[in-house]
Protein backbone atom coordinates (compact mmCIF):
# COMPACT_ATOMS: atom_id res chain seq x y z
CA UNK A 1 221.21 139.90 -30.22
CA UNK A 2 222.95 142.28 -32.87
CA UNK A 3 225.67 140.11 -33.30
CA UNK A 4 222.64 136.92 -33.91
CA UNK A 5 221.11 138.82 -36.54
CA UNK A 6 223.79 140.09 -38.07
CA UNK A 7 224.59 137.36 -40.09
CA UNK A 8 220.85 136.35 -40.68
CA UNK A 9 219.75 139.41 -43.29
CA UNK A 10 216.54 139.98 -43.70
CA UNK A 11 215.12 137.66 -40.50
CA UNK A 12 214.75 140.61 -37.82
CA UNK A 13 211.94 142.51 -40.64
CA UNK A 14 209.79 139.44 -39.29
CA UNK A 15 209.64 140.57 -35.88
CA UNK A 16 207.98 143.45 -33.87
CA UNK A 17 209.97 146.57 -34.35
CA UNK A 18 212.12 146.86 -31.00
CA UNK A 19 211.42 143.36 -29.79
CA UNK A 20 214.83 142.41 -30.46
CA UNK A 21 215.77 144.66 -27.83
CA UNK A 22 214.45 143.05 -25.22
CA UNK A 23 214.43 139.09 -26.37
CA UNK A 24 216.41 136.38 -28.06
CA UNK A 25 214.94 134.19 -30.77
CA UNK A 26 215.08 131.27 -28.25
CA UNK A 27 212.95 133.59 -25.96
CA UNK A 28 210.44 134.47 -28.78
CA UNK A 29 210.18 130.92 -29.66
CA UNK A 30 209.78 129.87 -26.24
CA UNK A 31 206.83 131.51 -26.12
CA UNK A 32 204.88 128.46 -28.32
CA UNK A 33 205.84 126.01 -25.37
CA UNK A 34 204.53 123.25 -24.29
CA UNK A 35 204.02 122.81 -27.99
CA UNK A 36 205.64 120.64 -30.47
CA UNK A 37 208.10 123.02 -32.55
CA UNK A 38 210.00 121.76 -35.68
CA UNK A 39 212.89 124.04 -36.18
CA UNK A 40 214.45 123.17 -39.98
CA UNK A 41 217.45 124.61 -41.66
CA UNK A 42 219.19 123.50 -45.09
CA UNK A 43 222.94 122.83 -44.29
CA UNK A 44 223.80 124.95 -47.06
CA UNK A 45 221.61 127.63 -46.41
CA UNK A 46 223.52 130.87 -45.56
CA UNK A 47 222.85 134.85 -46.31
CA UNK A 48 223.95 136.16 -49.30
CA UNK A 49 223.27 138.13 -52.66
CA UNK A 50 220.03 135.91 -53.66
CA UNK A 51 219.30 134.87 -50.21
CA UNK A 52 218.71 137.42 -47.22
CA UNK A 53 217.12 134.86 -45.34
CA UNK A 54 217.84 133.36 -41.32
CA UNK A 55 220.52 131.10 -42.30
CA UNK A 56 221.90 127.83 -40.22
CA UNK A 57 225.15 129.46 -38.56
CA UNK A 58 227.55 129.07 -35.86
CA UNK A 59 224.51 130.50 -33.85
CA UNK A 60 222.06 128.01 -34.43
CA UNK A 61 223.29 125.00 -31.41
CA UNK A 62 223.66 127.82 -28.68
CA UNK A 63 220.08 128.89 -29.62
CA UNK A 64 218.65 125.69 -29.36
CA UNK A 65 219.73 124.69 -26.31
CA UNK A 66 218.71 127.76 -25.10
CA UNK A 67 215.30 127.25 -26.42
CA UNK A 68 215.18 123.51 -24.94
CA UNK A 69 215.78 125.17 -21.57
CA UNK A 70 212.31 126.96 -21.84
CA UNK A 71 210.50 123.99 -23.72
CA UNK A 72 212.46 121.73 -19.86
CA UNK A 73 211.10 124.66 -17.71
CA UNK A 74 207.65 123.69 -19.71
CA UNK A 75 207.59 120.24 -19.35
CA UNK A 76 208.34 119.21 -22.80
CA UNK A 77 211.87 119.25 -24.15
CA UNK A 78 211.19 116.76 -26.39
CA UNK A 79 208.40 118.64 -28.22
CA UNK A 80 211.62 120.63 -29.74
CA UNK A 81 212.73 119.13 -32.75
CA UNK A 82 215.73 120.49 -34.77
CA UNK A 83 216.78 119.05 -38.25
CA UNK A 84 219.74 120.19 -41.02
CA UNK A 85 218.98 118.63 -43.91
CA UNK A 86 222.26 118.08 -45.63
CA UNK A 87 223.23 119.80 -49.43
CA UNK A 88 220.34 122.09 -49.15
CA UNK A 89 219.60 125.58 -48.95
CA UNK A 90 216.53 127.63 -48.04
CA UNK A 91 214.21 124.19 -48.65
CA UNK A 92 212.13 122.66 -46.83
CA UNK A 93 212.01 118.40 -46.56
CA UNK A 94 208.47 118.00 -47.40
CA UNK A 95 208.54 114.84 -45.74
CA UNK A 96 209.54 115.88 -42.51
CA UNK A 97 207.24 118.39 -42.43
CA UNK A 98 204.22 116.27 -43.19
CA UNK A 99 205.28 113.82 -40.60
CA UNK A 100 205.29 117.25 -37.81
CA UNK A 101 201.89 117.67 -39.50
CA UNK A 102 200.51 113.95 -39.26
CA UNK A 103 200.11 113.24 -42.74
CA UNK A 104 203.65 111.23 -43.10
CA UNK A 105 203.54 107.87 -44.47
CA UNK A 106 202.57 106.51 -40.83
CA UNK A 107 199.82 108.94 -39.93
CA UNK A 108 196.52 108.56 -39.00
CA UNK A 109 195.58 111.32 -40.91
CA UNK A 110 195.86 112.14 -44.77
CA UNK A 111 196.10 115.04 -46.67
């Protein structure tokens, strides 16, 4: 897990001191199965001076598939979604996540 974190700054101050010890962020975030989970990164989002945050790293596809194995032992590996948006950094696509939500252009449902 050390070596996870370690390139991710300030991301572990969001978890339960000592948790880390014991679990994996695909563990942690297995925990919300069966339900739908959008994981989002900006491609170009990656620690540094101005920006301490979880970054998208050589980490990110082994962690996935890791967490798809819980969301399968669940029942609903397709309730996983995971999207880089390309020439970003720590940004969200507000249109993706409205979508997640159901107020996207299609939706029954408007904000």
């Amino acid at each position: 897990m050390t070596a996870v974190f370690a390139r991710s700054g300030n991301a572990p101050a969001h978890c339960v001191p000592g948790v880390l010890d014991w679990f994996d962020r695909a563990d942690i975030a297995g925990l919300n199965a069966p339900r739908r989970l959008a994981v989002h990164y900006g491609e170009l989002d990656v620690p540094g001076p101005g920006n301490g945050s979880a970054s998208y790293n050589e980490t990110v596809p082994d962690a996935i598939d890791q967490l798809r194995a819980i969301y399968r032992a669940a029942g609903a590996e397709d309730a996983v979604s995971l999207h880089v948006t390309e020439q970003v950094g720590h940004e969200m696509d507000n249109g993706l996540l409205l979508d997640f939500l159901g107020y996207g252009a299609g939706a029954r449902w408007r904000a």
